[in-house]
Protein backbone atom coordinates (compact mmCIF):
# COMPACT_ATOMS: atom_id res chain seq x y z
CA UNK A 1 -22.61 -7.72 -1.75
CA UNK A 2 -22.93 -5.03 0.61
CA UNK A 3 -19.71 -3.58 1.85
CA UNK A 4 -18.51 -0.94 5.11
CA UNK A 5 -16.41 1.27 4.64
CA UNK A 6 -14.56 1.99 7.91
CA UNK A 7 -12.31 5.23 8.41
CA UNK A 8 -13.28 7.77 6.64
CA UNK A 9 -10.36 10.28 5.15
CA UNK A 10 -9.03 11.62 2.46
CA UNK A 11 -8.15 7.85 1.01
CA UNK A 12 -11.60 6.76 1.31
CA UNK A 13 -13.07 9.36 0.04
CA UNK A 14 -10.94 9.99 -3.09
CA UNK A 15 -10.42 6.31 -3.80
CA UNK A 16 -12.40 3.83 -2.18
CA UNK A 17 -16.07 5.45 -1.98
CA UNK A 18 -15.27 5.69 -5.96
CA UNK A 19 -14.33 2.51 -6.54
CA UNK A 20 -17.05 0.93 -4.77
CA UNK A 21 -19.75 3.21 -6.34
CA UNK A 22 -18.56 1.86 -9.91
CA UNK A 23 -17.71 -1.59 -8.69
CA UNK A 24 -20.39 -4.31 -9.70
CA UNK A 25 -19.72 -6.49 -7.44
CA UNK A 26 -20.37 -3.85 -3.88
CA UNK A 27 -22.62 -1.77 -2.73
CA UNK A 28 -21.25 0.88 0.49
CA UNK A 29 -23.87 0.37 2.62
CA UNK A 30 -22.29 1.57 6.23
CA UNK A 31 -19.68 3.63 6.99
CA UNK A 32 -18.00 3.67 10.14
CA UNK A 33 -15.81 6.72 11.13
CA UNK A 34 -15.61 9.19 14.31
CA UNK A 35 -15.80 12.43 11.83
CA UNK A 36 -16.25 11.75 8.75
CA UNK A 37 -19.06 10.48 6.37
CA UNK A 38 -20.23 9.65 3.03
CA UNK A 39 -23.65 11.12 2.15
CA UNK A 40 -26.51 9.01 1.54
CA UNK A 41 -25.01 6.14 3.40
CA UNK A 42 -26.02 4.52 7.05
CA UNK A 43 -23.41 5.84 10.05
CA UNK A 44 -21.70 4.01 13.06
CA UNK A 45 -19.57 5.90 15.33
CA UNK A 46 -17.53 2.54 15.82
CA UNK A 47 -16.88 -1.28 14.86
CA UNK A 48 -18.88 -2.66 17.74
CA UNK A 49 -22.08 -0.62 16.55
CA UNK A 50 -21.76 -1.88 13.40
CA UNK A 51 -21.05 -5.54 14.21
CA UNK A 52 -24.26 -5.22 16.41
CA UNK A 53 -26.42 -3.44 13.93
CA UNK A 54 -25.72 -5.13 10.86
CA UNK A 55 -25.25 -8.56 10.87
CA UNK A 56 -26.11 -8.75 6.98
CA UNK A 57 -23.32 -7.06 5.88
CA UNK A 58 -20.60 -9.34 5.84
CA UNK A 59 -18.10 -7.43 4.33
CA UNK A 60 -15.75 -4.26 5.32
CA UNK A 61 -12.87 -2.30 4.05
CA UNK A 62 -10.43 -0.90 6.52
CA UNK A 63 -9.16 2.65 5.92
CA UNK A 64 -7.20 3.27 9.47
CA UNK A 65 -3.85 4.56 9.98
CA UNK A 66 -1.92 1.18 10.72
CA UNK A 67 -2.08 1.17 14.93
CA UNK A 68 -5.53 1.67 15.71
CA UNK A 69 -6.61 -0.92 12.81
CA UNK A 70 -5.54 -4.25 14.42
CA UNK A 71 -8.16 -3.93 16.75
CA UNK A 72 -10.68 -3.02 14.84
CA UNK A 73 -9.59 -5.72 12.32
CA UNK A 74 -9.70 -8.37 14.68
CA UNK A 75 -12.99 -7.80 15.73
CA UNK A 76 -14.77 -7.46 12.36
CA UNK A 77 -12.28 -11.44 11.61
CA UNK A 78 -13.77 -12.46 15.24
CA UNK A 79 -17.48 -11.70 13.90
CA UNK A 80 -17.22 -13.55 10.99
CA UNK A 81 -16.81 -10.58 8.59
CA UNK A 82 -14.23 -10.82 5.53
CA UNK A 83 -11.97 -8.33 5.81
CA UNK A 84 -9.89 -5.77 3.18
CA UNK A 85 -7.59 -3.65 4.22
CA UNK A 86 -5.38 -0.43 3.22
CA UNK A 87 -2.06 -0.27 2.61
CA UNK A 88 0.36 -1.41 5.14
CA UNK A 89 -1.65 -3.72 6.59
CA UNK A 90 -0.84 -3.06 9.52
CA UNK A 91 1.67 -1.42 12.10
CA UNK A 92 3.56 -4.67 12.91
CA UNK A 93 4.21 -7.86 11.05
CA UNK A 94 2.97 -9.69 14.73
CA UNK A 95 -0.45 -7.67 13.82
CA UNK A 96 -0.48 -8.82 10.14
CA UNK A 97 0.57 -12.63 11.60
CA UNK A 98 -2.46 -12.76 13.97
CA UNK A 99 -5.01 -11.35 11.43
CA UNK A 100 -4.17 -14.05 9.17
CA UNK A 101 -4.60 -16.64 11.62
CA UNK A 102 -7.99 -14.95 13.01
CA UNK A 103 -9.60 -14.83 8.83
CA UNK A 104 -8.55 -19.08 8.77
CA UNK A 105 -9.76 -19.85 12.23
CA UNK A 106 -13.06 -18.29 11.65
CA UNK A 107 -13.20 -19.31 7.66
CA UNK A 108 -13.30 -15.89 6.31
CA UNK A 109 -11.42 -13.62 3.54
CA UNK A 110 -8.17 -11.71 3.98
CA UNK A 111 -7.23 -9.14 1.90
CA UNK A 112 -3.64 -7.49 2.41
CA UNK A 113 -3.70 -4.83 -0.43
CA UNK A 114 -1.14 -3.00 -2.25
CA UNK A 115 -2.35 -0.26 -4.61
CA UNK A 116 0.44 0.63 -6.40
CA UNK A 117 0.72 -3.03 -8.01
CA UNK A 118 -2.93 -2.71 -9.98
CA UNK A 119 -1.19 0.64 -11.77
CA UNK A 120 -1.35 0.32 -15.45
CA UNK A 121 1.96 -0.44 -16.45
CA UNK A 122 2.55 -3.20 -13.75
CA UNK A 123 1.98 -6.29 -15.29
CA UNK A 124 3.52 -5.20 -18.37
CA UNK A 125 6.50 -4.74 -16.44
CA UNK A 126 6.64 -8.05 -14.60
CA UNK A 127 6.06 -9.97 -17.55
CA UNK A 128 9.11 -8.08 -19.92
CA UNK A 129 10.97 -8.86 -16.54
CA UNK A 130 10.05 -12.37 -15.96
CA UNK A 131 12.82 -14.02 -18.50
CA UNK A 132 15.56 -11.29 -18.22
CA UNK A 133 18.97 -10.91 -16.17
CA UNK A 134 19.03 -8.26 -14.13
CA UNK A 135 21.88 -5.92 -13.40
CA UNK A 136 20.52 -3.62 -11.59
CA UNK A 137 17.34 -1.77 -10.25
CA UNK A 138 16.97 1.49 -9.06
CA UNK A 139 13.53 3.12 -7.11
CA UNK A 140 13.34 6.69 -6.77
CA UNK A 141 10.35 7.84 -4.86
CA UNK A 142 10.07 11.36 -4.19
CA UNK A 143 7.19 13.83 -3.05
CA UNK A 144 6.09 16.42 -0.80
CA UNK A 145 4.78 15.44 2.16
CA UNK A 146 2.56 18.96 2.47
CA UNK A 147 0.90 18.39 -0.94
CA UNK A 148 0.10 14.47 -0.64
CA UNK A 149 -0.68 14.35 3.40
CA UNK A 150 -1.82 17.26 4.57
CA UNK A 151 -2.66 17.42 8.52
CA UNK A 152 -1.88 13.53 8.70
CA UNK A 153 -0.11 13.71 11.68
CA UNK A 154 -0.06 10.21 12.47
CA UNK A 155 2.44 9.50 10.06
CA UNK A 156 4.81 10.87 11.92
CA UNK A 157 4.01 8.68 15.11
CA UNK A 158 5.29 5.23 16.18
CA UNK A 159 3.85 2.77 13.53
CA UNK A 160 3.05 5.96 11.17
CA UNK A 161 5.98 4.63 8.84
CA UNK A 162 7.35 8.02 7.81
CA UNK A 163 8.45 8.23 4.43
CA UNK A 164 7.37 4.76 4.21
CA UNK A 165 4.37 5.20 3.68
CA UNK A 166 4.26 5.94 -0.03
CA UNK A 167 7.67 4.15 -0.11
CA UNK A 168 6.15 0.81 0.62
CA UNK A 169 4.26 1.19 -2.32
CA UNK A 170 6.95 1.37 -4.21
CA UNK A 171 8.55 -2.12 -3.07
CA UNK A 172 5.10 -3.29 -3.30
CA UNK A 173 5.51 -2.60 -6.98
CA UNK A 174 9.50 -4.15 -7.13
CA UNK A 175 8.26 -7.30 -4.61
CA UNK A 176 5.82 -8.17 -7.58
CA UNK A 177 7.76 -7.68 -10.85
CA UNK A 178 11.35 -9.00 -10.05
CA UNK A 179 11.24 -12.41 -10.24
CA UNK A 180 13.40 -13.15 -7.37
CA UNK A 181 13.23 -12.18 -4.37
CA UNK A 182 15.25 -9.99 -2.44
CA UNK A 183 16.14 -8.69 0.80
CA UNK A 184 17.86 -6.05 2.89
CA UNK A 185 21.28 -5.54 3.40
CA UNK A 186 21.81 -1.89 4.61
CA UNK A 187 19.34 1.60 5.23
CA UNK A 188 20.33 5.04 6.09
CA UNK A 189 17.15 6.79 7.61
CA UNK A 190 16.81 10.60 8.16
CA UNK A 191 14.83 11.73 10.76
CA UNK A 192 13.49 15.43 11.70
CA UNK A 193 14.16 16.10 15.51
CA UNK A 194 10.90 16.79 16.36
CA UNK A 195 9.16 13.36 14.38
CA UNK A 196 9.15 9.47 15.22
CA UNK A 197 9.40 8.15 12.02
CA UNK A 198 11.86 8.93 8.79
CA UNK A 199 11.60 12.15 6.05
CA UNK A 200 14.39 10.26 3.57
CA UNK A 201 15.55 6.86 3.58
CA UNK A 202 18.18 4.98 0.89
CA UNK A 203 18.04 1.04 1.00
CA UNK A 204 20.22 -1.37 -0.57
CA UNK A 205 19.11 -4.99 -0.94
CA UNK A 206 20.62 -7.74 -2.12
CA UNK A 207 19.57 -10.21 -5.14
CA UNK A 208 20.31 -13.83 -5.51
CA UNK A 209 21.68 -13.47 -9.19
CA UNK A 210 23.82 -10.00 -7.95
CA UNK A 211 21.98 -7.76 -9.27
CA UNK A 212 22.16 -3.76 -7.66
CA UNK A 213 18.99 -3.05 -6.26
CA UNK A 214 18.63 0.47 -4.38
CA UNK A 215 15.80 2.97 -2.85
CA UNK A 216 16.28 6.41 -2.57
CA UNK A 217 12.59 7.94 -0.60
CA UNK A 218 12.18 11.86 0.24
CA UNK A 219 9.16 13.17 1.43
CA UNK A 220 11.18 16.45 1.08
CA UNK A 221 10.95 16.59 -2.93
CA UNK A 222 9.41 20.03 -4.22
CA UNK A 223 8.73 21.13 -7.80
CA UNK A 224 8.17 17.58 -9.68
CA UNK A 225 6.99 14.10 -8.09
CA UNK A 226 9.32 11.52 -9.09
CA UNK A 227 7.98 7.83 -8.94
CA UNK A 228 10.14 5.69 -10.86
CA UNK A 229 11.78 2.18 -10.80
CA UNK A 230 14.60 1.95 -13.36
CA UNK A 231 15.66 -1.75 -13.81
CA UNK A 232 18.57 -2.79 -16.41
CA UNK A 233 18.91 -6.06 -17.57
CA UNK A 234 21.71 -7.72 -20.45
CA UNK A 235 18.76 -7.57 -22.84
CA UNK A 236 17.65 -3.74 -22.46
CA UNK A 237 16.25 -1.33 -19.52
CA UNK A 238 12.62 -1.11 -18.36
CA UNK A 239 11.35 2.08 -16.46
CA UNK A 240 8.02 2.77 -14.44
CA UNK A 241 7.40 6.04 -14.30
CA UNK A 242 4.61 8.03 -11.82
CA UNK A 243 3.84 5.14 -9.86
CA UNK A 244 3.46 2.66 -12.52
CA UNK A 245 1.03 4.60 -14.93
CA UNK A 246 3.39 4.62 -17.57
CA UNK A 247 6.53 2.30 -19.19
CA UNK A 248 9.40 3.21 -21.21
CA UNK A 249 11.17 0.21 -22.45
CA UNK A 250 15.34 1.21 -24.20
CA UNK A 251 14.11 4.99 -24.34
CA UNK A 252 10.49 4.40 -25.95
CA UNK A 253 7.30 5.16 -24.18
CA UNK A 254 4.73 2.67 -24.39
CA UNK A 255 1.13 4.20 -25.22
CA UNK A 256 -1.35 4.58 -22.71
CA UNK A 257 -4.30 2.66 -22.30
CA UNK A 258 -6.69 5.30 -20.78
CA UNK A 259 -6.47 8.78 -20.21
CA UNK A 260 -6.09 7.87 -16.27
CA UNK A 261 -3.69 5.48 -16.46
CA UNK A 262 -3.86 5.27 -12.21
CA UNK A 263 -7.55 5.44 -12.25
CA UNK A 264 -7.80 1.51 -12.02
CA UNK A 265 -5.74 0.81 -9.37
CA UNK A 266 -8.93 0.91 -6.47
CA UNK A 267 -11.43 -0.65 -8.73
CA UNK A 268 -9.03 -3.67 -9.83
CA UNK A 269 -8.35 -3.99 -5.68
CA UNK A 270 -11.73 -4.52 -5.45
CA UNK A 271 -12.73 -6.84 -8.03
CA UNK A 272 -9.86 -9.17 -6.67
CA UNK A 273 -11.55 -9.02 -3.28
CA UNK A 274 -14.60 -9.93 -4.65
CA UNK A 275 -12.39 -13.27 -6.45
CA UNK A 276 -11.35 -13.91 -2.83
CA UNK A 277 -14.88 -14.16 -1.44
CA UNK A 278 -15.84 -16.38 -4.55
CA UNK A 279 -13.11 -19.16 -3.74
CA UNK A 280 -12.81 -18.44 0.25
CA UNK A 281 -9.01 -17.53 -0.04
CA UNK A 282 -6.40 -15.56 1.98
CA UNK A 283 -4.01 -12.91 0.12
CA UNK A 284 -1.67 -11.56 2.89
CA UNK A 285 1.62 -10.99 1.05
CA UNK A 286 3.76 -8.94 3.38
CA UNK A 287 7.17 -8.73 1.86
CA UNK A 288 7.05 -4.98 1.41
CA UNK A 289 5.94 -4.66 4.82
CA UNK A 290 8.90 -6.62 5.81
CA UNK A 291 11.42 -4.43 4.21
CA UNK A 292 10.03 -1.66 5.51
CA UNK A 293 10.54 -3.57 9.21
CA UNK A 294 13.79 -4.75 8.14
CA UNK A 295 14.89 -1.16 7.38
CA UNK A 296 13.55 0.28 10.60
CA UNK A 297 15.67 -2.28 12.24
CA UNK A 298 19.12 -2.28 10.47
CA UNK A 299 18.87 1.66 9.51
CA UNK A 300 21.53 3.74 10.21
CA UNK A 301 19.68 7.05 11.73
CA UNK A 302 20.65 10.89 11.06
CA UNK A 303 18.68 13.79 12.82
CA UNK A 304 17.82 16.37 10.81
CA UNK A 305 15.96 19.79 11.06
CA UNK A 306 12.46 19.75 12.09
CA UNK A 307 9.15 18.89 10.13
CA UNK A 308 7.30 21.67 10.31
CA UNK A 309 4.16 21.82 7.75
């Protein structure tokens, strides 16, 4: 099938244009971007251009910062166009709402995606999970801003998400391996005087069977990267470590697969798109996105010094 690609930064072009170039299932055969391209592929300065242009390409992948994508999104739903689209899926859960109804009113595919859930060590994780008591469960998610997201200074806007923005993909990772569900009780949000959106955040939810569940994010962390979700249970303690690449279960690391344990994330997102087309189905599964809302809404806020990269 061919595929656009539309937004075209450093996620597209370190993840997606990959991803599709091995996938068997896509070809990239527009991209659609006000500054960037790919080489070798056909160029639209916007949606409408495309929509116009290239009526047999009936499917596009949405690399946008979260407020200028609704739009955009809508459109492509409006024209009959199945739609994927980059982590968070948007800059409200209203947005995420309507572009769900849009894909079943006009009979097309809807794909929410979360990265972080096709690392390696994921499913592992949820199934060693899926018949244990938890006690508790601990994410800490901590990197440096300048290294990850350099010049991105949207992220610091209203609807940029902050620290939330790799910290989302953590509870993307803890919304699909716990099998209960939890939610929110309490946040405590840091946030530089001169930004919108947080730096740090710690989150405490609660969990139907009692179970401690806490987030600590910093997008202040220097020296080592720390992605990790600890979770203890009466039968032993699991722990993800760099995003989900790799899985020590009572103190012993499991072997890895691959050399590039991470390296499948994109391609696996891509191949379940391609399932979605196949059987006409909708995968919009926002409960990350709604704790990050939840936290933006109950979190305690502290100023602190300014961002300055």
């Amino acid at each position: 099938m061919d595929i656009a690609l539309i937004g075209i930064g450093k996620i597209a072009v370190d993840q997606h244009v990959p991803a599709i170039a091995a996938s068997t299932d896509f070809t990239l055969s527009a991209a659609v971007s006000r500054h960037g391209k790919v080489e070798g592929v056909e160029h639209f300065d916007d949606i409408d251009a495309l929509l116009a242009a290239r009526d047999d390409i009936r499917v596009v992948s949405l690399c946008l910062p979260p407020v200028p994508r609704f739009e955009v999104a809508a459109k492509a739903l409006r024209a009959g166009r199945h739609v994927m689209l980059e982590k968070p899926p948007g800059a409200t859960l209203a947005e995420c709402y309507a572009l769900e109804r849009l894909a079943r009113e006009n009979g097309v595919s809807l794909f929410a995606t979360w990265h972080s859930r096709e690392a390696d060590k994921v499913a592992v994780a949820k199934g060693w999970l899926a018949d244990k008591h938890l006690t508790s469960l601990k994410v800490t998610w901590k990197e440096d801003v300048r290294r990850w997201h350099p010049g991105q200074a949207w992220i610091w806007e209203p609807g940029g998400m902050g620290v939330f923005d790799p910290g989302i993909n953590a509870l993307s990772i803890v919304t699909e391996i716990l099998p209960h569900d939890i939610h929110l009780t309490d946040a405590h949000l840091l946030v530089p005087e001169n930004c919108q959106t947080p730096i740090a955040a710690e989150l405490t939810f609660a969990h139907p069977e009692g179970a401690s569940v806490t987030a600590d994010f910093d997008f202040r962390q220097e020296g080592e990267q720390i992605w990790s979700i600890e979770a203890v249970t009466s039968q032993g303690t699991l722990t993800l470590i760099d995003g989900g690449a790799r899985i020590r279960i009572d103190g012993v690391d499991e072997a890895l697969d691959d050399d590039n344990p991470l390296a499948g994330e994109y391609p696996r997102l891509y191949a379940k798109m391609a399932d979605l087309l196949t059987r006409g189905a909708v995968d919009m599964d926002l409960r990350p996105m709604i704790h990050v809302c939840d936290a933006l809404s109950l979190g305690r806020r502290t100023a602190v010094e300014p961002f300055i990269e």
